[in-house]
Every structure is written in structure tokens, then in C-alpha cells.
PDB file of N, CA and C in Angstrom:
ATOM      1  N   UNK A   1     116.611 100.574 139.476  1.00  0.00           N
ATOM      2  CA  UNK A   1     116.889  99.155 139.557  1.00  0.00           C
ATOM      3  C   UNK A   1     117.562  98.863 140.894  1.00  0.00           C
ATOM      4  N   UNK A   2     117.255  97.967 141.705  1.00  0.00           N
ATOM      5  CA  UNK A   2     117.792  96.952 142.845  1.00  0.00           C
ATOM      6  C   UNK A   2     118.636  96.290 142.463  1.00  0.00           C
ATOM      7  N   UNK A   3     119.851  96.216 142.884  1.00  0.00           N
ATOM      8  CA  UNK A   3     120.975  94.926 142.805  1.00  0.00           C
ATOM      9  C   UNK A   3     120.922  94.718 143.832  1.00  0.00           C
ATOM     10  N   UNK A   4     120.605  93.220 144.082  1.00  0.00           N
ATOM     11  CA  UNK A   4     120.805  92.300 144.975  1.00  0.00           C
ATOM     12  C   UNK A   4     121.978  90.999 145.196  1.00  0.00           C
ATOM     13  N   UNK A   5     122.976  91.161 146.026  1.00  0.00           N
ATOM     14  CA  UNK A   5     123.818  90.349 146.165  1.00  0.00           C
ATOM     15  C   UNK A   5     124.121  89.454 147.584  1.00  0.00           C
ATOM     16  N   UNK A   6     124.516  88.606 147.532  1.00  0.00           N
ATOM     17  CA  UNK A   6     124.345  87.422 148.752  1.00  0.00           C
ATOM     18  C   UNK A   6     125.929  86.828 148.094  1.00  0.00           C
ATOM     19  N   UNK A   7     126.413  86.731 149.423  1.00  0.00           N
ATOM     20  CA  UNK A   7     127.492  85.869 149.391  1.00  0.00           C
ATOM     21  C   UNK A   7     127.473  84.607 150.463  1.00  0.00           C
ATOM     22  N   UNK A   8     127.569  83.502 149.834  1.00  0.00           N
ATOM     23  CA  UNK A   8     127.714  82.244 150.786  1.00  0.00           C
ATOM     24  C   UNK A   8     128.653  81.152 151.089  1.00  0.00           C
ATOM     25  N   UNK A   9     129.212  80.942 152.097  1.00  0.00           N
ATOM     26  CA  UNK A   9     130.149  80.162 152.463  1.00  0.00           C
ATOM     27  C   UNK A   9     129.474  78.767 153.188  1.00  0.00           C
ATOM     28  N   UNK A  10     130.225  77.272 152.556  1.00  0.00           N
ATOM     29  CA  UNK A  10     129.528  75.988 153.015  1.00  0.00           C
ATOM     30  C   UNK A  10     130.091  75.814 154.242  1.00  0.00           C
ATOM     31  N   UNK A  11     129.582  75.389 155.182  1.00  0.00           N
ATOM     32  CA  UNK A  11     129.817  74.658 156.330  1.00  0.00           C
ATOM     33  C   UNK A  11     130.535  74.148 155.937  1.00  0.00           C
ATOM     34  N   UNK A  12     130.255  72.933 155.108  1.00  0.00           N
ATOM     35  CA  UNK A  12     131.281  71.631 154.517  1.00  0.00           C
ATOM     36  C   UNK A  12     131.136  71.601 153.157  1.00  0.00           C
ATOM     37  N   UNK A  13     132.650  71.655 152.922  1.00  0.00           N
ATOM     38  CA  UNK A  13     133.018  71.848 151.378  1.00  0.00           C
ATOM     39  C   UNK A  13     132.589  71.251 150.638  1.00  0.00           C
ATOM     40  N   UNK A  14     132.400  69.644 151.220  1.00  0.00           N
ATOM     41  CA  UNK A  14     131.450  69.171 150.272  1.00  0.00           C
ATOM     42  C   UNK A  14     129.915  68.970 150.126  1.00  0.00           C
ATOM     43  N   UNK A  15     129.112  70.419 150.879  1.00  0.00           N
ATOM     44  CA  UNK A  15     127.906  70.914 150.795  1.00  0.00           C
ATOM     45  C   UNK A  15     127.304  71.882 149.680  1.00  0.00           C
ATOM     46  N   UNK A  16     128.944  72.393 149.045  1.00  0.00           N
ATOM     47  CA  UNK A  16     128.601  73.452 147.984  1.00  0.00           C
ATOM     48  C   UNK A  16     127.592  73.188 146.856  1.00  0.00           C
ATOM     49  N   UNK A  17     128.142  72.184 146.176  1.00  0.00           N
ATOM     50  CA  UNK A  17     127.091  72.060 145.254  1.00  0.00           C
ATOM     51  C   UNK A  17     125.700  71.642 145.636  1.00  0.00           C
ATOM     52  N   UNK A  18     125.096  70.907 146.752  1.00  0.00           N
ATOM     53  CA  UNK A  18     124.008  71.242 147.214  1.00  0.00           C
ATOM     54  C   UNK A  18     123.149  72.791 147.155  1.00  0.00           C
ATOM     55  N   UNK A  19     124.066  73.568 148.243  1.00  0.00           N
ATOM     56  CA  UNK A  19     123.641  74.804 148.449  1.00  0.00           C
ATOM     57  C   UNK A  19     123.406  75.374 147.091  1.00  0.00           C
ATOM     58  N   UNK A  20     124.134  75.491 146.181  1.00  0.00           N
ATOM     59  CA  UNK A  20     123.735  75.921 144.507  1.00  0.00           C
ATOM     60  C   UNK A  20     122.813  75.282 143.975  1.00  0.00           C
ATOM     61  N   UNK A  21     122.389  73.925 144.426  1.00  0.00           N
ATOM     62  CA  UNK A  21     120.853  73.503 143.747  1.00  0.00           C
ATOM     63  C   UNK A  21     119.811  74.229 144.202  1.00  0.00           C
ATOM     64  N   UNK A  22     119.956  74.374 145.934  1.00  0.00           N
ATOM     65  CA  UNK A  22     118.993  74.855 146.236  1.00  0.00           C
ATOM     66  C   UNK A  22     118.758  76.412 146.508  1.00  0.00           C
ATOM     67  N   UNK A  23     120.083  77.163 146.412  1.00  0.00           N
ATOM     68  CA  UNK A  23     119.927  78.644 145.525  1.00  0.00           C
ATOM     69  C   UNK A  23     119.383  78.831 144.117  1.00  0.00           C
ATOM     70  N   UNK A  24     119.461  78.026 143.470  1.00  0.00           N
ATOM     71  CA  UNK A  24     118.764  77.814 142.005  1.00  0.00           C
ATOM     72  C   UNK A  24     117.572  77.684 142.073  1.00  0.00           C
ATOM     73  N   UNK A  25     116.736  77.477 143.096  1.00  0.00           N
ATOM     74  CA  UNK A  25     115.336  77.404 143.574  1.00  0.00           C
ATOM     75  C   UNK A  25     114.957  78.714 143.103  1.00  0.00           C
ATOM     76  N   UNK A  26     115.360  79.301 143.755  1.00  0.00           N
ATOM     77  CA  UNK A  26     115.320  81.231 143.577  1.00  0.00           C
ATOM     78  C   UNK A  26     115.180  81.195 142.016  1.00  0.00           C
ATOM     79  N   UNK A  27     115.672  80.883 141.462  1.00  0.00           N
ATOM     80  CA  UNK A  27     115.509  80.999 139.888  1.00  0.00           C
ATOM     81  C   UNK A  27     114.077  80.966 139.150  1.00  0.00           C
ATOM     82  N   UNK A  28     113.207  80.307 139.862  1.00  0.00           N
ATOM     83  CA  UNK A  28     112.333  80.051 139.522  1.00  0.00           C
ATOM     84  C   UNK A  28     110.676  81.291 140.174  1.00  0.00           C
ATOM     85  N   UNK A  29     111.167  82.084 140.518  1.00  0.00           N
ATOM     86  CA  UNK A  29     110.729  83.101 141.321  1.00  0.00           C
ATOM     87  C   UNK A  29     110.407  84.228 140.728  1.00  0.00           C
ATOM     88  N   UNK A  30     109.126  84.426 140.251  1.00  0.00           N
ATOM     89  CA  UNK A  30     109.564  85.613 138.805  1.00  0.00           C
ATOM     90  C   UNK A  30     109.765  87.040 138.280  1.00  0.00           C
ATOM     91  N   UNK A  31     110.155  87.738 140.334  1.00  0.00           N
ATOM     92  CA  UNK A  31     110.015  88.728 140.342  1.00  0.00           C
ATOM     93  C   UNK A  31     111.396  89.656 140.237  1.00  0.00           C
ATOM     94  N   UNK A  32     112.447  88.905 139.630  1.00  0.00           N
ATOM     95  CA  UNK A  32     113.552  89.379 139.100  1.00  0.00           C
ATOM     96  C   UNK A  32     113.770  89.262 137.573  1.00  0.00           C
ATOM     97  N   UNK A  33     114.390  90.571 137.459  1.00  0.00           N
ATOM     98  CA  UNK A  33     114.539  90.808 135.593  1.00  0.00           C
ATOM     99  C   UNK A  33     115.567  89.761 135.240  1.00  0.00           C
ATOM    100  N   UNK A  34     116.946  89.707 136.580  1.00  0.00           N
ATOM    101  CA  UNK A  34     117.970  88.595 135.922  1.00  0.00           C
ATOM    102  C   UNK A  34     118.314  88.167 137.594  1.00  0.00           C
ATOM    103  N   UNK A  35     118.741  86.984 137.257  1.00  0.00           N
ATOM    104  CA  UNK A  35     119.601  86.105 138.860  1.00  0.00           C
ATOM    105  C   UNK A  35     119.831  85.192 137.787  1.00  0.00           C
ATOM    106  N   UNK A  36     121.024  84.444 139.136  1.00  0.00           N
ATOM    107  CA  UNK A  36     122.101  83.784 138.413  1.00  0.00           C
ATOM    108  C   UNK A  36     122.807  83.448 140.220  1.00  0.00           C
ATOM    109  N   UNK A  37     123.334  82.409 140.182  1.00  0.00           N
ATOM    110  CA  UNK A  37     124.180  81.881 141.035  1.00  0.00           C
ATOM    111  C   UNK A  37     125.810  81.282 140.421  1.00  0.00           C
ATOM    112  N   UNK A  38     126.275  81.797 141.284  1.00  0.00           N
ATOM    113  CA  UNK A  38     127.907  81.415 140.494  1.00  0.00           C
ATOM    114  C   UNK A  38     129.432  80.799 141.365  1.00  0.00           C
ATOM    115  N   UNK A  39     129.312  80.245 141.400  1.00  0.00           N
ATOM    116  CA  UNK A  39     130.506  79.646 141.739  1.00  0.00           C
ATOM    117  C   UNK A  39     131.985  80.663 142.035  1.00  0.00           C
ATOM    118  N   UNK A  40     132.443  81.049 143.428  1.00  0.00           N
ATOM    119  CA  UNK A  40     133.509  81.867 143.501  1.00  0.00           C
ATOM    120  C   UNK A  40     134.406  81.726 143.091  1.00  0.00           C
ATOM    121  N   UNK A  41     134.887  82.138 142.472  1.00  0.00           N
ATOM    122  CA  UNK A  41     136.895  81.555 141.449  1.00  0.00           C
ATOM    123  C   UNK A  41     138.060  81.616 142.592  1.00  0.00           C
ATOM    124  N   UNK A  42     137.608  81.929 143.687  1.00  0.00           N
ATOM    125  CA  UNK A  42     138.686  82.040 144.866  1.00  0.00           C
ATOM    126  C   UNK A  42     140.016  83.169 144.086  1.00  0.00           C
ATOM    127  N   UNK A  43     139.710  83.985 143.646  1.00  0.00           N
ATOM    128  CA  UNK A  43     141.113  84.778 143.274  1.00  0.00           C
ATOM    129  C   UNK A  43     141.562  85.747 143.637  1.00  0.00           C
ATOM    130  N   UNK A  44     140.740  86.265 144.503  1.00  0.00           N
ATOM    131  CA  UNK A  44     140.918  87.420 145.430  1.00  0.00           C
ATOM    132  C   UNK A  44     140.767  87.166 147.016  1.00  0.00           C
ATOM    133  N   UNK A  45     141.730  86.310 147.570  1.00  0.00           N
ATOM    134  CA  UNK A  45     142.104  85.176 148.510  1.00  0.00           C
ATOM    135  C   UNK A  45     142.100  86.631 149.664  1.00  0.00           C
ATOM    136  N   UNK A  46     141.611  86.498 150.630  1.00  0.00           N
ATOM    137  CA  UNK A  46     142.021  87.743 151.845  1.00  0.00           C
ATOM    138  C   UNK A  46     141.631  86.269 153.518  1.00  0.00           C
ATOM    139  N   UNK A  47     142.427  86.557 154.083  1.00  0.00           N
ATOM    140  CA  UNK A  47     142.101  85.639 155.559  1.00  0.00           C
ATOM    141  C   UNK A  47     140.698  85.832 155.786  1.00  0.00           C
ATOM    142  N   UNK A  48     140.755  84.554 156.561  1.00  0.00           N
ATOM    143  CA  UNK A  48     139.116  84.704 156.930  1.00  0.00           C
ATOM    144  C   UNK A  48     138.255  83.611 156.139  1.00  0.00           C
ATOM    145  N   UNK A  49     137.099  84.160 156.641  1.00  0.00           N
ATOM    146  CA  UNK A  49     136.023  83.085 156.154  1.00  0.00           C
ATOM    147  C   UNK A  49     135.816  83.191 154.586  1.00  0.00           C
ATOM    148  N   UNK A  50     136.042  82.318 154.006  1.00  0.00           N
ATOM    149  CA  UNK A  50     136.209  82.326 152.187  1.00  0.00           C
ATOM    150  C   UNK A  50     134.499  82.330 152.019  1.00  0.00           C
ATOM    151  N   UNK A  51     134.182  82.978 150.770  1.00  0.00           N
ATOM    152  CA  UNK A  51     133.475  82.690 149.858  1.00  0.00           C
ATOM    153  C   UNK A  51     132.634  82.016 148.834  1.00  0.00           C
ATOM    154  N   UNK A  52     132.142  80.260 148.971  1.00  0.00           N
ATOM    155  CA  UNK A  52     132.114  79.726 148.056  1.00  0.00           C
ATOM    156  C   UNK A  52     131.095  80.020 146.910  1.00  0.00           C
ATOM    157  N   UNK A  53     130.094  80.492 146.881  1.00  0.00           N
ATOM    158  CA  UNK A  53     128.976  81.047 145.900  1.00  0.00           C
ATOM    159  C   UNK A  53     128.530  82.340 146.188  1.00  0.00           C
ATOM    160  N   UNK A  54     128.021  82.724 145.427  1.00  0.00           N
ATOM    161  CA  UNK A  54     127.654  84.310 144.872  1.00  0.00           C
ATOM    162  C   UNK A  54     126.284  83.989 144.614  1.00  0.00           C
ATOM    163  N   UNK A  55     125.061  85.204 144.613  1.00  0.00           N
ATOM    164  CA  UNK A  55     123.860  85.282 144.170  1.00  0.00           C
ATOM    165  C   UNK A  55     123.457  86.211 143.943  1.00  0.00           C
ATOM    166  N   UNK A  56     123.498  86.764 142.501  1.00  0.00           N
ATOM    167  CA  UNK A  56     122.844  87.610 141.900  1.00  0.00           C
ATOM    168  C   UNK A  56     122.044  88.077 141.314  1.00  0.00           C
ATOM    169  N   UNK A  57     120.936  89.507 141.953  1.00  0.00           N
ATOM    170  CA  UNK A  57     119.920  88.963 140.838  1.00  0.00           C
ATOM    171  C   UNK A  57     119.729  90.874 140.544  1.00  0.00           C
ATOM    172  N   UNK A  58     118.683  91.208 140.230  1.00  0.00           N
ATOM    173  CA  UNK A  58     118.385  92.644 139.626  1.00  0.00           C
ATOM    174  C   UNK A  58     116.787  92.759 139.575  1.00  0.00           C
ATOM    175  N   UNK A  59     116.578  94.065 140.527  1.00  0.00           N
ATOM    176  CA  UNK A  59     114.790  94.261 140.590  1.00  0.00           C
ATOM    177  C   UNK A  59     114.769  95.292 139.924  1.00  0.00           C
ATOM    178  N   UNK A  60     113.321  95.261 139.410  1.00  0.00           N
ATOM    179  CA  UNK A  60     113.172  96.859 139.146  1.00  0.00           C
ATOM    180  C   UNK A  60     112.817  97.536 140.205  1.00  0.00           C
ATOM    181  N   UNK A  61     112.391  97.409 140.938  1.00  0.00           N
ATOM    182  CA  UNK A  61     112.149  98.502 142.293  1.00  0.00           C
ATOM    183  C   UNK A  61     112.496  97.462 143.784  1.00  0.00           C
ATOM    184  N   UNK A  62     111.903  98.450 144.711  1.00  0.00           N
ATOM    185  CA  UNK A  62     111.799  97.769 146.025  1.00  0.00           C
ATOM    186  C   UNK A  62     110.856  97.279 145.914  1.00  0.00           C
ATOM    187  N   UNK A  63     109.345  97.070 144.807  1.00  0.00           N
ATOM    188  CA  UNK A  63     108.496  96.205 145.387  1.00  0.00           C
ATOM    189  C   UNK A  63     108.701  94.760 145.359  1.00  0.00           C
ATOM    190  N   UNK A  64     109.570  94.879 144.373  1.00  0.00           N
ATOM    191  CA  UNK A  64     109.593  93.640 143.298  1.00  0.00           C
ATOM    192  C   UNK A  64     110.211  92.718 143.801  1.00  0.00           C
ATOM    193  N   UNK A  65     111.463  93.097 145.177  1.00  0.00           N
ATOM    194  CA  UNK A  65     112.375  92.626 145.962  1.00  0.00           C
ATOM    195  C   UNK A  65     111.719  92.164 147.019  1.00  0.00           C
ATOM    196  N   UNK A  66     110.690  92.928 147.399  1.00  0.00           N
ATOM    197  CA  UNK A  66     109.808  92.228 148.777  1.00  0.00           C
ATOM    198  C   UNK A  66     108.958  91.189 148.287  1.00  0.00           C
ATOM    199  N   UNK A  67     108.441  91.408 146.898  1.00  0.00           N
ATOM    200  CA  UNK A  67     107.728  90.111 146.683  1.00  0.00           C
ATOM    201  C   UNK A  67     108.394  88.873 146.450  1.00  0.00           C
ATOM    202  N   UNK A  68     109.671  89.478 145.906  1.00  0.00           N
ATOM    203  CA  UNK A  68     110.809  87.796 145.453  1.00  0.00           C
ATOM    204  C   UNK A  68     111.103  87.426 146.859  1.00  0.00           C
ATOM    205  N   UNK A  69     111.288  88.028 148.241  1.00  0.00           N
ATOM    206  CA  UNK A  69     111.386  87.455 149.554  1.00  0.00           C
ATOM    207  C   UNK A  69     110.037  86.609 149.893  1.00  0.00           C
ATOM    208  N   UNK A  70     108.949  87.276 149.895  1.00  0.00           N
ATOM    209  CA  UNK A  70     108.064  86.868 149.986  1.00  0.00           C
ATOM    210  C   UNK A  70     106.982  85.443 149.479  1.00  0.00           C
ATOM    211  N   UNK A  71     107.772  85.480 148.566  1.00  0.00           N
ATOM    212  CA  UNK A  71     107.101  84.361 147.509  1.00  0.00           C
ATOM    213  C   UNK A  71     107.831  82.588 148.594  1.00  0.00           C
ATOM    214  N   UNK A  72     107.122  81.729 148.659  1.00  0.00           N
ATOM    215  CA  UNK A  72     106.872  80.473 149.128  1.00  0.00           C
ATOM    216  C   UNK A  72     108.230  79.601 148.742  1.00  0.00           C
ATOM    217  N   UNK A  73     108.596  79.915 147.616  1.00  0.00           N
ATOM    218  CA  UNK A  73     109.599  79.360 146.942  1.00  0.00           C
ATOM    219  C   UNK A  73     111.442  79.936 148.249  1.00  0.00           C
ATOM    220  N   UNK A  74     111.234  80.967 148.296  1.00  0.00           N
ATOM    221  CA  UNK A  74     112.277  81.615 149.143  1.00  0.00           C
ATOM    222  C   UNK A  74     112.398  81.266 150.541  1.00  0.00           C
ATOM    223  N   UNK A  75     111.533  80.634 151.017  1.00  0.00           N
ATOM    224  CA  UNK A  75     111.327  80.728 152.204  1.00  0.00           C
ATOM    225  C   UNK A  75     111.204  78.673 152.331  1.00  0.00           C
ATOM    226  N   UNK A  76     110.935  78.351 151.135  1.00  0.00           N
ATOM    227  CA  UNK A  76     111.442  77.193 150.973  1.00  0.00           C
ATOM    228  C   UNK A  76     113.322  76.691 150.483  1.00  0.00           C
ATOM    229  N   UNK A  77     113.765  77.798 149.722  1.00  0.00           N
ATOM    230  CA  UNK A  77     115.028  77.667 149.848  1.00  0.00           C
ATOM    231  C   UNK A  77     116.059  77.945 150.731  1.00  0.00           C
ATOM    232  N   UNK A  78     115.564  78.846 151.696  1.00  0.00           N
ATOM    233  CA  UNK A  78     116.418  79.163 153.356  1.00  0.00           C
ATOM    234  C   UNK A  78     116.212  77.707 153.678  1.00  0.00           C
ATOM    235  N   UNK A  79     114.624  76.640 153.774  1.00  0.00           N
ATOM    236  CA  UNK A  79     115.030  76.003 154.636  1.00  0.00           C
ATOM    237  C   UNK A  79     116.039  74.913 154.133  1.00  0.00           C
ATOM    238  N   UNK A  80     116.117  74.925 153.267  1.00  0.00           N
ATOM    239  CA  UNK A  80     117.279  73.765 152.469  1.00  0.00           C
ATOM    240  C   UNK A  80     118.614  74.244 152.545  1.00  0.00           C
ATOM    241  N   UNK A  81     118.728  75.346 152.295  1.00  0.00           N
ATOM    242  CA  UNK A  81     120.406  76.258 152.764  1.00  0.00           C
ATOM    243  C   UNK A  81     120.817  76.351 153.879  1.00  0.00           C
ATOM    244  N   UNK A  82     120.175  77.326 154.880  1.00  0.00           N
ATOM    245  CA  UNK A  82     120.093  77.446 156.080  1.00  0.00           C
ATOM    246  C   UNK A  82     121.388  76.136 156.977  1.00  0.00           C
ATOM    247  N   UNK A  83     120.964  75.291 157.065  1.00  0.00           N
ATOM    248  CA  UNK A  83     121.613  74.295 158.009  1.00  0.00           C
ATOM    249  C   UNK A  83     122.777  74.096 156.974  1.00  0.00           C
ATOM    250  N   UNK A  84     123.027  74.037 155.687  1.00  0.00           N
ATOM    251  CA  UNK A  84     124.444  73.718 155.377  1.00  0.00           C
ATOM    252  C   UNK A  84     125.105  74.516 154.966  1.00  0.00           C
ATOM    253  N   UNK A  85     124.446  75.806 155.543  1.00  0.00           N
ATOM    254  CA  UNK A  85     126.131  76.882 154.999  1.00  0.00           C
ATOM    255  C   UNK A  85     126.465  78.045 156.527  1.00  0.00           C
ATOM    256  N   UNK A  86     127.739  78.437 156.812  1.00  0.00           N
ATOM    257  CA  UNK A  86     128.133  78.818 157.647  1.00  0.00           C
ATOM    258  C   UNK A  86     128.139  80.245 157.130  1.00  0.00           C
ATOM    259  N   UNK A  87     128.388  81.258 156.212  1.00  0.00           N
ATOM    260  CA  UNK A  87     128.423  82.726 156.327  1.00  0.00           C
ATOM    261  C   UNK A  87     127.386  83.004 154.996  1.00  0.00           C
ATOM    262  N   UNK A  88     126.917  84.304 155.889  1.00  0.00           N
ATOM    263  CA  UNK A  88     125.404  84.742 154.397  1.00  0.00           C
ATOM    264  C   UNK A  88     125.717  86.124 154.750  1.00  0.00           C
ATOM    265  N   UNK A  89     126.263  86.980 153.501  1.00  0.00           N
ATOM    266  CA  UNK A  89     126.166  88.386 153.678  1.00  0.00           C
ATOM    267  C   UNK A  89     125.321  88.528 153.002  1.00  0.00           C
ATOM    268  N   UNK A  90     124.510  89.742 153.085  1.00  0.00           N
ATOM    269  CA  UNK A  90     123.677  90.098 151.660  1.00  0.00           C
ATOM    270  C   UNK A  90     123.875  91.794 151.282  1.00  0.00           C
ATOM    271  N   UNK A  91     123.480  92.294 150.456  1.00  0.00           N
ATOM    272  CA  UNK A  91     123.432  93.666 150.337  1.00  0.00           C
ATOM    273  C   UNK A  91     122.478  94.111 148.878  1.00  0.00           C
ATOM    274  N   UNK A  92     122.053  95.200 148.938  1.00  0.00           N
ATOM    275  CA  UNK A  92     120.793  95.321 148.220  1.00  0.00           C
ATOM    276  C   UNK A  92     121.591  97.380 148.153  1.00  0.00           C
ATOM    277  N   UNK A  93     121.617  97.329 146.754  1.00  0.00           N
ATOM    278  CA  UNK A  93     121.677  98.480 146.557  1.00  0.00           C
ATOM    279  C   UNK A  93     120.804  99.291 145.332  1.00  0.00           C
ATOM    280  N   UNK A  94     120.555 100.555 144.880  1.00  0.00           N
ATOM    281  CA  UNK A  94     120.065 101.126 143.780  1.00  0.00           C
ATOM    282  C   UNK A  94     121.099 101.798 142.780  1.00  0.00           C
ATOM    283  N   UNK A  95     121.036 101.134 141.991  1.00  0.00           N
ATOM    284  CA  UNK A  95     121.637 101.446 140.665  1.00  0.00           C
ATOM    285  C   UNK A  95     121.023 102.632 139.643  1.00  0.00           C
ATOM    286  N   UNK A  96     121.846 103.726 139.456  1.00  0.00           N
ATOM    287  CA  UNK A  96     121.466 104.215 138.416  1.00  0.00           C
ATOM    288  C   UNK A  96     121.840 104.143 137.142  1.00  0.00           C
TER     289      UNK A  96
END
């Protein structure tokens, strides 16, 4: 299994809930077993550029991850995110 995680910070605070509509796009994409977007609880406060949403989802393999990039829908939700959020980490690991 693939865990896939993305962390995103808004440009403007009051862009967040935008950016979560249009991370929820991804939802609709059907090459993940589970995703989910979530709202950061801010409780583990460290300097620096904060956190406002999380994106999680779970592949069964690496193919399954190139096709959920791949798919029209993803590449339609960068362009709606993209311009209103300031930090995107991502990381993709294998779970046993």
C-alpha cells in the first residue's frame, strides 16, 4: 500500500475553505482505496509557515498513484489550488 500525504498552507486565510472544495475534487478520482481532506487543528504550533489542510489518501500500489495524478480531474484541481495557496509538501510512502 502507498500513503500519500500533502500538506497545504493558504496564501489568504480566508482562501482555506476554497482550497478544501477544490481538494475535494480529488475525491472523486477512483484510483484510491481511501482520501479524505482535513482541516489542521493547529496543535502542534512550531515557527514558520503553518499548516492549514492535510490530504490523505491510500493506493494499492505505485500504479494506482500515477493514474490518480494522471486522471483530468487532478490536473484540474492544481489549477483551482495552485494560485491560492502558498506551501505544498507532499510525501508518498509504502506501508507494510
Amino acid at each position: 500500500m502507498i500513503r500519500h500525504i500533502v500538506f497545504f498552507s493558504a496564501a489568504n486565510p480566508d482562501d482555506i475553505e476554497r482550497i478544501r472544495d477544490g481538494l475535494m475534487m480529488l475525491s472523486r478520482i477512483p484510483h484510491s482505496s481511501h482520501f479524505e481532506v482535513g482541516r489542521n487543528l493547529q496543535s502542534d504550533v512550531i515557527a514558520g509557515a503553518q499548516v492549514d489542510l492535510v490530504v490523505y489518501a491510500e493506493f494499492t500500489d505505485e500504479a494506482a498513484l500515477a493514474a490518480y495524478k494522471a486522471d483530468p480531474i487532478y490536473a484540474e484541481c492544481i489549477a483551482l489550488v495552485r494560485p491560492l495557496r502558498e506551501l505544498r509538501i507532499a510525501a508518498d510512502f509504502k506501508s507494510t
